[in-house]
Every structure is written in C-alpha cells, then in structure tokens.
Protein backbone atom coordinates (compact mmCIF):
# COMPACT_ATOMS: atom_id res chain seq x y z
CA UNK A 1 20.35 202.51 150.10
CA UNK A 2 23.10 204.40 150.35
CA UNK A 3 26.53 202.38 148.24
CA UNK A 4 30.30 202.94 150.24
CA UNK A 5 32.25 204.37 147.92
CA UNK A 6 35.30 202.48 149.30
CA UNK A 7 33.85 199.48 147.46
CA UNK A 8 35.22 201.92 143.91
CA UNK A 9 39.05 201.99 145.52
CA UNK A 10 39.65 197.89 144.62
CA UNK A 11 38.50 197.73 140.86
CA UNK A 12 39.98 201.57 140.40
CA UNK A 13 43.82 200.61 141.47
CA UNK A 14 43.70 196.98 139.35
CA UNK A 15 42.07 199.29 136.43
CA UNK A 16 45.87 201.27 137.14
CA UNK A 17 47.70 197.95 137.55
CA UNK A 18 46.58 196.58 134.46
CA UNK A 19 45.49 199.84 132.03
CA UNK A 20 47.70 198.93 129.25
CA UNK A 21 46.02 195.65 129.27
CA UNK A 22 42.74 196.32 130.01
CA UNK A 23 42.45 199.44 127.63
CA UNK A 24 45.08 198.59 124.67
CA UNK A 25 44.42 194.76 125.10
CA UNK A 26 48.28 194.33 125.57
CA UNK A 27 49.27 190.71 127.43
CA UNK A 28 52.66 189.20 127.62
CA UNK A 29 53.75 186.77 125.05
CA UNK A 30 53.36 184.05 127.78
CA UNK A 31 54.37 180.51 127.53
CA UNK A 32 51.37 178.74 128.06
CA UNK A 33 49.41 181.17 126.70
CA UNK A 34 51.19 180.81 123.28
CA UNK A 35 50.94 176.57 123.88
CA UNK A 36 47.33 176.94 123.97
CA UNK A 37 47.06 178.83 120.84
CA UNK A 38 46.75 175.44 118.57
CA UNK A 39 43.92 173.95 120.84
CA UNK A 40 41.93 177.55 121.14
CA UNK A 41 41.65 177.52 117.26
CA UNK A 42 40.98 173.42 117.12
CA UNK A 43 37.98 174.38 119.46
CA UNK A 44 37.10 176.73 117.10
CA UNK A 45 37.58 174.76 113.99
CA UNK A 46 35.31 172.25 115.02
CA UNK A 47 32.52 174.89 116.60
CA UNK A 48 32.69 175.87 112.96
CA UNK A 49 31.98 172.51 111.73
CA UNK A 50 29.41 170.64 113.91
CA UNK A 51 27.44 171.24 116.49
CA UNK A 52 29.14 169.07 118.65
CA UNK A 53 32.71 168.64 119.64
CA UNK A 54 35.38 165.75 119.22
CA UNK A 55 35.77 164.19 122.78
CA UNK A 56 39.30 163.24 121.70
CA UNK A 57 42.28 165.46 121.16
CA UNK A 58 44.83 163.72 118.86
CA UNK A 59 47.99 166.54 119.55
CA UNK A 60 48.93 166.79 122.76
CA UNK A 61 50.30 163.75 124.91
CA UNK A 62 49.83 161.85 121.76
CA UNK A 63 46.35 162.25 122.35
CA UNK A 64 44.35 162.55 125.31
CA UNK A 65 40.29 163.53 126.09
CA UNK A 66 39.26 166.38 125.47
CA UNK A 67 36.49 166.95 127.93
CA UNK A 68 38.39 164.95 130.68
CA UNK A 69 41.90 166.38 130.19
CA UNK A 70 40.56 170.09 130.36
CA UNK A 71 41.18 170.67 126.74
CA UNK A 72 37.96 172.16 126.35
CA UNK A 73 35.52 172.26 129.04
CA UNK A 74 32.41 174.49 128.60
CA UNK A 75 30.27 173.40 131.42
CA UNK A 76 30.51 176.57 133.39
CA UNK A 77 26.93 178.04 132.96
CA UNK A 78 27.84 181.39 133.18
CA UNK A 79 30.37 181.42 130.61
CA UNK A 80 28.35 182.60 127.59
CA UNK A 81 27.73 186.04 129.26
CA UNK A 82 31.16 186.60 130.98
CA UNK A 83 32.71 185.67 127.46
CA UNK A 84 30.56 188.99 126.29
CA UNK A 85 30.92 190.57 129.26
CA UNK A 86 34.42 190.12 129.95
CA UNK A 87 35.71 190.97 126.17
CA UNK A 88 39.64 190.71 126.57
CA UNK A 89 41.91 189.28 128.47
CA UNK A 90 42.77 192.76 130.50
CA UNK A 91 39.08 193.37 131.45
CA UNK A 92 39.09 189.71 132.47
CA UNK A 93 42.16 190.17 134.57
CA UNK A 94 41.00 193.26 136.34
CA UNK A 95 37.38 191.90 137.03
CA UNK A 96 38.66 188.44 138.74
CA UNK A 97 41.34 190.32 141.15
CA UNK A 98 38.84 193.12 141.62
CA UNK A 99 36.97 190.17 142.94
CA UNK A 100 39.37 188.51 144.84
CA UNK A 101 40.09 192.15 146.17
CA UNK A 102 36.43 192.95 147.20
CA UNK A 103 36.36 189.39 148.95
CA UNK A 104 38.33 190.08 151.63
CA UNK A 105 37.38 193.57 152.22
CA UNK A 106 33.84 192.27 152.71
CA UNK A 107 35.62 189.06 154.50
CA UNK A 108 37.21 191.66 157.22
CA UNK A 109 34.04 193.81 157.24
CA UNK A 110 32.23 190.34 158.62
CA UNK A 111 35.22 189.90 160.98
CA UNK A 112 34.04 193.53 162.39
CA UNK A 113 37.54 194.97 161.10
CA UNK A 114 37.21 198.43 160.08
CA UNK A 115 36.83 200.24 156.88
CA UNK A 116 40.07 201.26 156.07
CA UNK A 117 42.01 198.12 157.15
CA UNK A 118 39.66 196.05 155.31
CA UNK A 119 40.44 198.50 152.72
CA UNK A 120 43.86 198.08 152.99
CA UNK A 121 43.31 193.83 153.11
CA UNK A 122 41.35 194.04 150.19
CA UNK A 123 43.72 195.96 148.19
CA UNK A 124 46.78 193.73 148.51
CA UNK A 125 45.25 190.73 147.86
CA UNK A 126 43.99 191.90 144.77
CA UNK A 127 47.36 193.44 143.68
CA UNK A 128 49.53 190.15 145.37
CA UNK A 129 52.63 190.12 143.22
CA UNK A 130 52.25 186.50 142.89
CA UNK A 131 49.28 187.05 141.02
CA UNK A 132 50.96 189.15 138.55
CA UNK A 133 54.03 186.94 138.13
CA UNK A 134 50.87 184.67 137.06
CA UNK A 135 49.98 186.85 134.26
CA UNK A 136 53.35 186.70 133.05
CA UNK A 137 53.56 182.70 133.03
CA UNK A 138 50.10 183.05 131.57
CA UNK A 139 48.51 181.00 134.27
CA UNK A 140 45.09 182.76 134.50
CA UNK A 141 42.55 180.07 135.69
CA UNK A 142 44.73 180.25 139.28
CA UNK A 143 44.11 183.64 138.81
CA UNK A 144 40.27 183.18 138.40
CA UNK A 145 40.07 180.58 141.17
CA UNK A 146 42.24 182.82 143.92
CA UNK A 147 39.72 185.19 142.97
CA UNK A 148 37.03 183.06 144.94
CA UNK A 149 38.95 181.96 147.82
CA UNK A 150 38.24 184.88 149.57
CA UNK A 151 34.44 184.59 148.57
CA UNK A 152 34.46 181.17 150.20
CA UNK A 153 35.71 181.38 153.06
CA UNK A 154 33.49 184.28 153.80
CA UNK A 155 30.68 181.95 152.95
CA UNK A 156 32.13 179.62 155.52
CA UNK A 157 32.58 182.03 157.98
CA UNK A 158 28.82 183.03 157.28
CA UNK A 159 27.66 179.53 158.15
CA UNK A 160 29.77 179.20 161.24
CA UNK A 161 28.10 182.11 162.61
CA UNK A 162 24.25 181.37 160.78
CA UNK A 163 23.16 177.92 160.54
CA UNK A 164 20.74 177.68 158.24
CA UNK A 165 19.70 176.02 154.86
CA UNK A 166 20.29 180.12 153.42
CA UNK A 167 24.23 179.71 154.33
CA UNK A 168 24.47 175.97 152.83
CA UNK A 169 23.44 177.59 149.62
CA UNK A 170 25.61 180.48 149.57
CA UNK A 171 28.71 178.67 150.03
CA UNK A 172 27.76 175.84 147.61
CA UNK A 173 27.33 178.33 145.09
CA UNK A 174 30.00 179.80 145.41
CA UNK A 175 32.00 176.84 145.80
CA UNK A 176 30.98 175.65 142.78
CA UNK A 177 31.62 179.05 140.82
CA UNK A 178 34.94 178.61 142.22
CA UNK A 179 35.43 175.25 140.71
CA UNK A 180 34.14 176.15 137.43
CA UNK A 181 36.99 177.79 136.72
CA UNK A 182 38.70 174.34 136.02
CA UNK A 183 41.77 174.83 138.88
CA UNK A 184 41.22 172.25 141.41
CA UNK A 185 44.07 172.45 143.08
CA UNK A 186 43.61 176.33 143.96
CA UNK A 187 39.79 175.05 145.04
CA UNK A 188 41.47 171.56 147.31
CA UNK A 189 43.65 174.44 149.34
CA UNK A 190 40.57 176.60 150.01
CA UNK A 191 38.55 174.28 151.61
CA UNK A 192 41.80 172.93 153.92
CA UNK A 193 42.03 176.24 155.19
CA UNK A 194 38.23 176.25 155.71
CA UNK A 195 38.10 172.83 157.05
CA UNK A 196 41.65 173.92 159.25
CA UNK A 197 39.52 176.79 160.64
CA UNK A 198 36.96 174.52 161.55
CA UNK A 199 39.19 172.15 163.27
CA UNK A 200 40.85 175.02 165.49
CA UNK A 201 37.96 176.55 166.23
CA UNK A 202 37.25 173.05 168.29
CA UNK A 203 40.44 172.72 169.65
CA UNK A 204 40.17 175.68 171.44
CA UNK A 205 36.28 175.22 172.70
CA UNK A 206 37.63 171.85 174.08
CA UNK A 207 40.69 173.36 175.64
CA UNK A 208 38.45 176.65 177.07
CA UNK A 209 35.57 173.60 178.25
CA UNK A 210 33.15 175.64 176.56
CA UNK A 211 29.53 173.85 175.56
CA UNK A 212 29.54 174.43 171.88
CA UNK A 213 31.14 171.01 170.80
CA UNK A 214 27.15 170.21 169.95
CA UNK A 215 27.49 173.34 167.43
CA UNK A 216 30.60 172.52 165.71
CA UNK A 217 29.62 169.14 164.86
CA UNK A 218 26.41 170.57 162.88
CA UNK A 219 28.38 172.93 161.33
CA UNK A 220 30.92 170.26 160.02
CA UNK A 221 27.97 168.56 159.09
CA UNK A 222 26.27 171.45 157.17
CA UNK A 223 30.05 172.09 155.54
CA UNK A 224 29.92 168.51 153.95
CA UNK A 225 26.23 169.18 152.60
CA UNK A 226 27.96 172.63 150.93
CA UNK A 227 30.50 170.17 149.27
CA UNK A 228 28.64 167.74 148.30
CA UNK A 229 26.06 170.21 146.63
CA UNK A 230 28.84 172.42 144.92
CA UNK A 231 30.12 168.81 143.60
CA UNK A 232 27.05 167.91 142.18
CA UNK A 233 26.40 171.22 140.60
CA UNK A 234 29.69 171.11 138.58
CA UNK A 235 29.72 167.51 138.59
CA UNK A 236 29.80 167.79 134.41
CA UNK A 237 32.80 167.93 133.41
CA UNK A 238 34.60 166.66 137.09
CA UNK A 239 33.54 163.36 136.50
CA UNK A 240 34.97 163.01 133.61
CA UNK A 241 38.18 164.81 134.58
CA UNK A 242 38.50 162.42 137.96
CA UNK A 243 37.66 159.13 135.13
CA UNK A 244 40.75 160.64 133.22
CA UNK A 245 43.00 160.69 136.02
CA UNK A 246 43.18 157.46 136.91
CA UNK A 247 44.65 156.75 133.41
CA UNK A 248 47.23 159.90 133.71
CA UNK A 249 50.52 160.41 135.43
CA UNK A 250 48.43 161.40 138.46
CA UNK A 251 46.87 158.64 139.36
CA UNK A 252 48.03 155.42 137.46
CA UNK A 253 52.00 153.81 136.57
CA UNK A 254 53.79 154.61 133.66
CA UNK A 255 55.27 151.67 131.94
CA UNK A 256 58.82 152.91 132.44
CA UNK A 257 58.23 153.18 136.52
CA UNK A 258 58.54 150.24 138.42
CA UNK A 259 58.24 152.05 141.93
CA UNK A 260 54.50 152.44 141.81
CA UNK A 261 55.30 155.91 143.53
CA UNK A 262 52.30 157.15 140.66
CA UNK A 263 50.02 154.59 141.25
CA UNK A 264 47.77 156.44 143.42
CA UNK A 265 48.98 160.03 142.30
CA UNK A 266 52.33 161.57 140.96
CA UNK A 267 55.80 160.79 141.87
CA UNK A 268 57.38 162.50 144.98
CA UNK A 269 59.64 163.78 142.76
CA UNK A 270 57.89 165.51 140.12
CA UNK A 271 55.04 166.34 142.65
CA UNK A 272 57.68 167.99 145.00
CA UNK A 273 59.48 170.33 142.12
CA UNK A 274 58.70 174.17 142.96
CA UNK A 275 59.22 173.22 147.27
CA UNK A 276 59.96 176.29 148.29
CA UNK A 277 63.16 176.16 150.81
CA UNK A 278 63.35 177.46 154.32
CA UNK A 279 66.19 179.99 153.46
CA UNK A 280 63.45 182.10 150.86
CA UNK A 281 61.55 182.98 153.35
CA UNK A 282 63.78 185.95 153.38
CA UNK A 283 61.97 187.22 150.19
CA UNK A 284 58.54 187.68 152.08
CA UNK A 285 60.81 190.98 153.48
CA UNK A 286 62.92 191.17 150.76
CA UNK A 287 61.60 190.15 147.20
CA UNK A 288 64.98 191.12 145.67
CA UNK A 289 67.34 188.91 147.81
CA UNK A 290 67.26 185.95 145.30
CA UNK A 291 66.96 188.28 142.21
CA UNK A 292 62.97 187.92 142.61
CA UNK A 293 62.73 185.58 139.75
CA UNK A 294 64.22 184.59 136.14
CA UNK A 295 62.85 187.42 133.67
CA UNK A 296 61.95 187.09 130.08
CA UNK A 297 64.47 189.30 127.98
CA UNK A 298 64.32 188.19 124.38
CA UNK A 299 67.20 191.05 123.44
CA UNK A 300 70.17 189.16 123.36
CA UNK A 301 72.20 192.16 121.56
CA UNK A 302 73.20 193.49 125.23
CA UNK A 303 74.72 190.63 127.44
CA UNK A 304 73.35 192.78 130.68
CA UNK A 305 70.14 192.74 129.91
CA UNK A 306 69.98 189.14 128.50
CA UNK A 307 71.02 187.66 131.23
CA UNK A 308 68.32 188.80 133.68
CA UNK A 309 66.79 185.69 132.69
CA UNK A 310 69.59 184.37 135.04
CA UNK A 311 68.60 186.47 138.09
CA UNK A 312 66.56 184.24 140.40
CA UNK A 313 69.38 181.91 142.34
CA UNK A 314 67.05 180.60 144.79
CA UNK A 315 65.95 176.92 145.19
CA UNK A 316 63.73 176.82 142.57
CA UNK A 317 64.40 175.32 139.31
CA UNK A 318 63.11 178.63 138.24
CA UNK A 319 60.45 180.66 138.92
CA UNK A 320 58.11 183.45 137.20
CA UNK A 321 56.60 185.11 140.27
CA UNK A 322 57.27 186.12 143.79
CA UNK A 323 55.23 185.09 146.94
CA UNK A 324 56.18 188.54 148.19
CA UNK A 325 52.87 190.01 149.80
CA UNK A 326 54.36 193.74 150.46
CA UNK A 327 56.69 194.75 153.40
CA UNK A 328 53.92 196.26 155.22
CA UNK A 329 51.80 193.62 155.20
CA UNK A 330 54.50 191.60 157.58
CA UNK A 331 55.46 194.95 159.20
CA UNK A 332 51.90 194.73 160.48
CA UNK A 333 51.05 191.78 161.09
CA UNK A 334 53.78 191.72 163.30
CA UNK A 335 53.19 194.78 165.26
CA UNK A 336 49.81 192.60 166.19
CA UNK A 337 51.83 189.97 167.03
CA UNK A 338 54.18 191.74 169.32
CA UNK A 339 50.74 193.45 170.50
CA UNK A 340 49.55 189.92 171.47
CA UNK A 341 52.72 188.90 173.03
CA UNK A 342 53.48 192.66 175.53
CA UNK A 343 49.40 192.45 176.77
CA UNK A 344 49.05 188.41 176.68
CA UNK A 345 46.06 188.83 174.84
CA UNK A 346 44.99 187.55 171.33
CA UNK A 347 41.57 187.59 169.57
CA UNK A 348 40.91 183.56 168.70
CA UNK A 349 40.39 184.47 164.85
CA UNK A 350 43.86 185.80 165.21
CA UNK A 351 45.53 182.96 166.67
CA UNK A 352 43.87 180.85 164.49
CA UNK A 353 45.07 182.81 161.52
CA UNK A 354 48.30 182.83 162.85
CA UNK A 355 48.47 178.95 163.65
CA UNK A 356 47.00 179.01 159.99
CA UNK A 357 50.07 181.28 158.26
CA UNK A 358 52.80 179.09 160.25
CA UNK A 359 50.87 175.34 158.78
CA UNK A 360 50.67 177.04 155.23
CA UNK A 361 55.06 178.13 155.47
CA UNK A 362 55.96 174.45 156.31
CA UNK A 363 53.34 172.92 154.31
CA UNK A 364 54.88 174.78 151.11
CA UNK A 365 58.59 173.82 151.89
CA UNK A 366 57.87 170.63 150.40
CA UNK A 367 60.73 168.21 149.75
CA UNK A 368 63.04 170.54 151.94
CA UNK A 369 61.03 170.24 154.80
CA UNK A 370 58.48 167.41 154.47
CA UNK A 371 56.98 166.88 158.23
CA UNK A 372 53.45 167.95 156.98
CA UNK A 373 54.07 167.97 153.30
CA UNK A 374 54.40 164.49 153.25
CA UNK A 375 51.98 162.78 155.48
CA UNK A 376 49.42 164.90 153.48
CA UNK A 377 51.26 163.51 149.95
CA UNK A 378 50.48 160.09 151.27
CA UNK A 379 47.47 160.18 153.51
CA UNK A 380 45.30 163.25 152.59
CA UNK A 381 42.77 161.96 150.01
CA UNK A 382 43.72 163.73 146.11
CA UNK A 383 46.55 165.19 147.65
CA UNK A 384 48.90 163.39 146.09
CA UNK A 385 47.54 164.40 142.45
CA UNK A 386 48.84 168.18 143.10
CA UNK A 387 52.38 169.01 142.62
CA UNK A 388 54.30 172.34 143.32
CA UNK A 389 54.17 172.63 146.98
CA UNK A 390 54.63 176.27 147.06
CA UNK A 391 51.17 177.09 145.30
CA UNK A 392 50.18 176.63 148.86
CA UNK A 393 51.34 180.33 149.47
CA UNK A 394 48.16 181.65 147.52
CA UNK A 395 46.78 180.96 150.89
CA UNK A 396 49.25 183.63 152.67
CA UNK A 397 48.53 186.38 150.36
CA UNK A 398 44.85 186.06 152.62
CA UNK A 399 45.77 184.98 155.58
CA UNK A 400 48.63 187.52 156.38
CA UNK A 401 46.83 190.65 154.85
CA UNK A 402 43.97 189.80 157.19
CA UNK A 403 46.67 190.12 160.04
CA UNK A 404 48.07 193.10 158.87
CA UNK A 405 44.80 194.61 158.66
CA UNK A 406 43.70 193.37 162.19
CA UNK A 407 47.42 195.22 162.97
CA UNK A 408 46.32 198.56 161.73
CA UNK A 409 42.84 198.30 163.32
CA UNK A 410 45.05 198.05 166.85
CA UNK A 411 46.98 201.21 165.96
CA UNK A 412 44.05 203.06 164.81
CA UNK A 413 42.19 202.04 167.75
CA UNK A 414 44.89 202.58 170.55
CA UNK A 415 44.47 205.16 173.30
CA UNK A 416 47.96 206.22 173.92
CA UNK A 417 49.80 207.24 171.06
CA UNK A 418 52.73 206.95 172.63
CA UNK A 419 52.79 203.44 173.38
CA UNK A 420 51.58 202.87 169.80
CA UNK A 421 54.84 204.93 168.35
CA UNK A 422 57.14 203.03 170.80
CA UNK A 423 56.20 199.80 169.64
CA UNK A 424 55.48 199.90 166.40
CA UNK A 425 59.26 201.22 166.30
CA UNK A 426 60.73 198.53 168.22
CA UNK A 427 58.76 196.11 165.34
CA UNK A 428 59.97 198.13 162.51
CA UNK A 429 63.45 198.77 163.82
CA UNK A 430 64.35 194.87 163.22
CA UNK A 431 63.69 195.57 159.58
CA UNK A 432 65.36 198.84 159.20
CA UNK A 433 68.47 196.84 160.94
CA UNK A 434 68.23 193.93 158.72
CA UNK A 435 67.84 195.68 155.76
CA UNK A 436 70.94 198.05 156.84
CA UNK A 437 73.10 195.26 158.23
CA UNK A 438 72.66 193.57 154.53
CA UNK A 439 73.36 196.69 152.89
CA UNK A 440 76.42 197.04 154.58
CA UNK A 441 77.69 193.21 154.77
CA UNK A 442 75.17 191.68 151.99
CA UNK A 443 77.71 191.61 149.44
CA UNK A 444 80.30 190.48 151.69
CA UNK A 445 78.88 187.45 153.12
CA UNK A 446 76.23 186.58 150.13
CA UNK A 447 77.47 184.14 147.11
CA UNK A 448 74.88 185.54 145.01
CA UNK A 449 74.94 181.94 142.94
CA UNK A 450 73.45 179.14 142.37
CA UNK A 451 74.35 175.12 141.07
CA UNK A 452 72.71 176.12 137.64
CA UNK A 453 75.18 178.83 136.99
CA UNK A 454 77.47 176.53 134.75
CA UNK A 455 75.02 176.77 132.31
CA UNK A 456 76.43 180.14 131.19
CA UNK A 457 80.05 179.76 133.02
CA UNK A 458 81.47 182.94 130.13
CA UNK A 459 78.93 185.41 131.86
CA UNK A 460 79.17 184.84 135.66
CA UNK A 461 80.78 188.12 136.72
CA UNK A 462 77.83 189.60 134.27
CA UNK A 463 74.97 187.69 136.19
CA UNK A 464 76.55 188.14 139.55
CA UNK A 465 76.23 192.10 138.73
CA UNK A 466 72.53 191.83 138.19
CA UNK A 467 71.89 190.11 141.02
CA UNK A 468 74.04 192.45 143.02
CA UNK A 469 72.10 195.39 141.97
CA UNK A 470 68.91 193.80 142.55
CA UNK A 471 69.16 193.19 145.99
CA UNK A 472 70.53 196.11 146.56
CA UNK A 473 67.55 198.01 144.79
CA UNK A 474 65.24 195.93 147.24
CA UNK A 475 67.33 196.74 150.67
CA UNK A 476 66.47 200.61 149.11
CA UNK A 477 62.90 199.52 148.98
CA UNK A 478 62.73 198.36 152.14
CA UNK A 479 64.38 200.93 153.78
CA UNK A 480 62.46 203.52 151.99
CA UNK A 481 58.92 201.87 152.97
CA UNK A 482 60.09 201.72 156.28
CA UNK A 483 60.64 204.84 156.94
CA UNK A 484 57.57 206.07 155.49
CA UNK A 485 55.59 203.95 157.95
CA UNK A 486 57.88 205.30 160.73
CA UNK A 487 56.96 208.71 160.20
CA UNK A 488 53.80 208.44 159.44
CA UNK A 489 53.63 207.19 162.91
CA UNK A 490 55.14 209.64 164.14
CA UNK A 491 53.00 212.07 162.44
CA UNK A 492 50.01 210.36 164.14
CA UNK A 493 51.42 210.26 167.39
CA UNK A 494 52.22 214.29 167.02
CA UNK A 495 48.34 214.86 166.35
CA UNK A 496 48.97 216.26 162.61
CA UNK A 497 47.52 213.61 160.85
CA UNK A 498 43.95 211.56 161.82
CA UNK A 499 43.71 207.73 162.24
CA UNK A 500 41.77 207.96 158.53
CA UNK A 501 44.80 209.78 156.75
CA UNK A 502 47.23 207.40 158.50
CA UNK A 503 45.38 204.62 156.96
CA UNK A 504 45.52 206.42 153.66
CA UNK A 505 49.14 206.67 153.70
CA UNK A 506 49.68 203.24 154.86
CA UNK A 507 47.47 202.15 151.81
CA UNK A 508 49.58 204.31 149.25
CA UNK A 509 52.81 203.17 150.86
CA UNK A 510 51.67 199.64 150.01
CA UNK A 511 50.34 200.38 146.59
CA UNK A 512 54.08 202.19 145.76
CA UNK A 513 55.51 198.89 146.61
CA UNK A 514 53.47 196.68 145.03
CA UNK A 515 53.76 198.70 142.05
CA UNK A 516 57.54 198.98 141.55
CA UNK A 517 57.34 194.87 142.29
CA UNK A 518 54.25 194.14 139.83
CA UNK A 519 55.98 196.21 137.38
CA UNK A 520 58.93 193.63 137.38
C-alpha cells in the first residue's frame, strides 16, 4: 500500500514549532504547571507507599476528592503506554497537535477537498496560536482534547454518510479517547458543533422538501447510541467527577451567596469572565491590535521590557493566548465567500460551516453580547458548569481553516485565471486598505489603553510605547503576508508557477506567520 508522504508535513513542522521542547525538554515556567507540582509528587508519594491511593486531598480548597475533583484520575486505559511512549512534555506536545493536525487533513480529505488544501487545513490547526498561548499558561489537557475534535467530528461525519453499527463504534471510541483526557468542557463544545451540524443539515432538507427527514432521524438516533457508549466507557472516573459537582461552586450555593445564581452551576459572573468583546474581533486580522496578550517578563532591571506584561488592553481581564488563526486563513475563507456571493452558489457543508463560524463569534462574546450565550447558560443542560465564554473559539481554529481550505480548492480549481486574480484582489485589497489606513491614522485615532492602566500610573507613556510598536509590527505583518499572497497570484495567473507550487507558497506564507506569532 503505497503511504502519502503529505501525511510527514504535519508532525515535521510541530517537530520545528516545538524542537527546543521536544529535543532539550525545555517548557515554560507556567503557572499552573508550577501549581500542580505539590499534587504530582503527593501522587507519587503515596504510589510509593501503598498500592492504593487516598481518595481525599487535604491541600487544595481545604480539601477536596481526589478522584472526583480531577486531582488524580488514572482511568484512561491507555495511559500506561503513552506515559512510555510519550516521555516528556515536548514529545507529548508535538504528538497531540500532530494529531489534531492530521484530523482535519483526513477530515477535508472525507469532505473530497484536495491534497494540498487539506494540507494547508491540517497544518494551521495544528500550529493555531491559541494552542501555543496554551503551552505558555500550561493548560495542556485543552491541548490534548482539541487534539480530538477534529477526530470526532470526522467520525460524525463518517456516520452521517455510513449508517452502520461500524460508524457507532468509531465515533464512541473516539469520543471517549477524547474525554479521557479529563477536559469536558473542550469535549461539551465538540459535540454542539456535531449536534449543530446535524440540526442544519435538517433545516435545509426541510426547506429544499427533500425525502431524507426518515434518514436524519436514525442518524440522531445512532449519534445518541455513540454518546451514550463513549459515556459508559469512561464512565470511571465521570461519575465521580459529576457526584463532586454538585457539592462545588458549579453546581451547588456557597454559604456567602444568597442569589442561588450557583445552585444549578456557576455564577453569571464568574462563569462569564474571559467574554470576549465584539470590538476584538479585529485581532482575528490583526493579532497585534490589542498588544496580543500580557507577556511573562520576569526582568524587571529594564522598565521596557517589564512592562510587556502590560501589553494586552483588550477586554479581557488578561489573557495568555490569541484566538488569531493566521491572516490567510480569513483571507481565504473569504475569497470563498465572495465566490459564493458573485455566482449565487454555495456547497451546503459550506454554508453550514459558515452559519457554524458566525453561532461560535456570538456565542463566545459572552456577557458583552449574551443573545445565545445566555439562553444556553440557563437552558442548555451542563452548560452552565463551564465558564470562559471565549474557549468557544477552539471551535474556529476548525471551522474557518476548513473554509479557507475549501477557498484555495476554488482557486486551484478555477478555469480562468483571470477572474481568479481579479477577485481574489478585490478580497485582499480590503485588508491591504485596512491595514494601511491604520498605519497611517492608527495612532491617531487609537487610545492604546485600558481601565487597568492605573495599576502602574508612573509607566504609562512606557506601556503606551509597547503597545504602539506592537501594532505597528502586526499592520507590517499583515501587509507583508498580503502581498505575498497577491503575487503569488499573480504569478499563477502569469503561468510561471503551477496550482501545486501556489499551494506550497500559500502553506509557507502561513507557516511564516504563525511562526513569528507562536514565537510570541
């Protein structure tokens, strides 16, 4: 059987992304990393000990299970080999968003997308900034369970299209793999996406009158079987986690509330910090705009470089990552938008995906825009129990490379090249304005500040410079990128490049920016 060797280009640009990690076994001094120090060696204190382990952890929360508060939760049945397999955290790293990576390449292979834009897909959901910023906060299992989402939905996508007891299996296993990496929340978003799919896909075979109404009711059916299965599988510990939460802040009243706001799940309040406002979108084009986010600099020697903790002056109370997916990734998923919108045409996976995008933006604006955040807060069964609306985005960083990559598969696949040139620079031309219009005005009309700067009121004018110079680093980015996408382009429509070396250079045009950002 002969192996594509495009499967190789995933794992061998993470292995870049993450060498020092992977092959010195460097990792960021991390916050939570560094908190769960103490309980790592408790576990193995008591390993050491006894056979068996306390079911009680008496330092954290002033106690609080152990088994059922995700101290220490070994039920993943796997684990013993990927513990050998998977010997430091780097290796770890690069294996889950090789994974993740390699998911929706396959995912867009299914959806009959071509190689290279499924190479392309593949490649920046694997190397999503956000993911990065992740590994930074040292917030891995998201990591690990983001890895799967693509995985499951092409499970889900496999039993829309072959009903049989085969697909109910696939994607209960890997449903369940997906939840054994102990982040529900991650696995509650993948199957509303799944189950959002679903609920599209019906819309539009009522609207169209079309006889398959029979079919989509089985599959819903044979969906619910998949859950129910994957449950049961990882059942041990999520019973005991669910028991636990009904005596935690997520699902039962403290004693100094009197609102019962946390009586079913947490309070709007705390479950609503991290909304992400309207007004950021702006970073999805230009990551730098709100100084990208509030970096660790332990030097305090030099004033300038301390205070690029204080660069982020979004929203946010503050943030370690970026839900920037790479400027090319919009670029091209909105060339196939304006493609849908000249030839009033458009695929139904695409307007799904876009109807999809547009639910996950307002869904993530949380407390600033609440019109489906909160009737899911208080209707939507566990919802409540999540908080920070914006984790939503993971679901963007698949949803809009599988646009972009649907984008690319149009350009490849046009006839006239000069239509293709035309339009794609009437798309690209609104960036290369913006991003010159803010060059030229940005500091002018921008306040580059934020409520919390009183906090450090003797280094404003310092702060205020690094911001300044960050955005106007990105607007260079951005600019640059687009240009290189122009030309290429233009190159393509001039017959000196092929469709496969334009997709090349769209790839490493990607993979430039998502370096300089990942390096951040």
């Amino acid at each position: 059987m002969k192996i594509d060797k495009t499967l190789f280009v995933v794992p061998l640009f993470c292995l870049i992304f993450l060498w020092q990690m992977v092959i010195d076994n460097k990792t960021p001094l991390a916050s939570d990393s560094i908190a769960h120090a103490p309980i790592r060696q408790w576990v193995e204190t008591t390993q050491e000990s006894s056979d068996d382990f306390p079911h009680w952890f008496p330092n954290l929360f002033s106690g609080m299970p152990s088994y059922g508060g995700y101290i220490y939760t070994p039920g993943h049945p796997l684990k013993p080999i990927l513990d050998i397999i998977l010997f430091n955290t780097g290796v770890k790293l690069w294996f889950y968003l090789s994974l993740g990576g390699l998911g929706l390449f396959f995912l867009l292979r299914f959806q009959n997308i071509s190689r290279y834009p499924s190479l392309f897909g593949g490649i920046a959901y694997s190397l999503t900034p956000y993911a990065f910023g992740l590994i930074s906060a040292g917030h891995n299992n998201k990591i690990m369970a983001g890895a799967f989402i693509p995985w499951v939905v092409f499970a889900a996508f496999y039993l829309f299209k072959n009903r049989s007891i085969k697909s109910i299996l696939f994607l209960s296993i890997i449903s369940a793999l997906q939840l054994w990496t102990n982040h529900p929340q991650i696995v509650y978003y993948t199957w509303m996406a799944i189950g959002l799919w679903w609920l599209l896909d019906l819309i539009i075979d009522l609207i169209k009158k079309l006889p398959n109404i029979k079919n989509s009711v089985v599959t819903l059916g044979m969906l619910v079987v998949s859950v129910v299965l994957a449950l049961v599988m990882v059942s041990d510990p999520y019973y005991e986690v669910y028991t636990f939460q009904a005596e935690s802040n997520r699902g039962s009243s403290s004693v100094l509330d009197q609102t019962n706001d946390t009586k079913k799940g947490t309070k709007w309040n705390y479950a609503t910090q991290w909304s992400f406002h309207p007004n950021e979108t702006v970073s999805f084009i230009l990551p730098y705009y709100f100084g990208l986010q509030n970096f660790s600099v332990k030097d305090r020697s030099n004033p300038e470089k301390f205070m690029k903790q204080a660069s982020y002056w979004g929203y946010m109370p503050f943030t370690q990552s970026t839900h920037y997916l790479g400027l090319l990734v919009i670029i091209f998923s909105f060339y196939s938008l304006f493609f849908c919108y000249k030839y009033k045409e458009i695929g139904r996976a695409e307007l799904i995906l876009w109807i999809m995008g547009a639910t996950v933006l307002i869904t993530g604006f949380g407390s600033h825009f609440s019109v489906i955040y909160k009737p899911l807060f208080y209707v939507a069964p566990f919802f409540s129990k999540f908080r920070v609306p914006s984790m939503i985005y993971m679901l963007l960083s698949l949803i809009m490379p599988m646009l972009a990559a649907i984008g690319i598969e149009k350009i490849i696949k046009g006839k006239d090249k000069s239509i293709i040139l035309s339009d794609f620079a009437k798309v690209i031309g609104l960036f290369i304005f913006l991003g010159l219009f803010l060059l030229f005005f940005g500091e002018g009309i921008l306040s580059f500040s934020s409520s919390g700067d009183a906090r450090f009121a003797q280094y404003v004018d310092i702060v205020k410079k690094i911001r300044v110079n960050l955005f106007n680093k990105g607007l260079m980015l951005a600019l640059f990128l687009c240009g290189g996408a122009l030309i290429s382009i233009w190159f393509y429509y001039k017959e000196k490049i092929s469709k496969h070396v334009l997709s090349l250079i769209f790839i490493a045009i990607l993979s430039i920016d998502l370096w300089i950002i990942n390096n951040e």
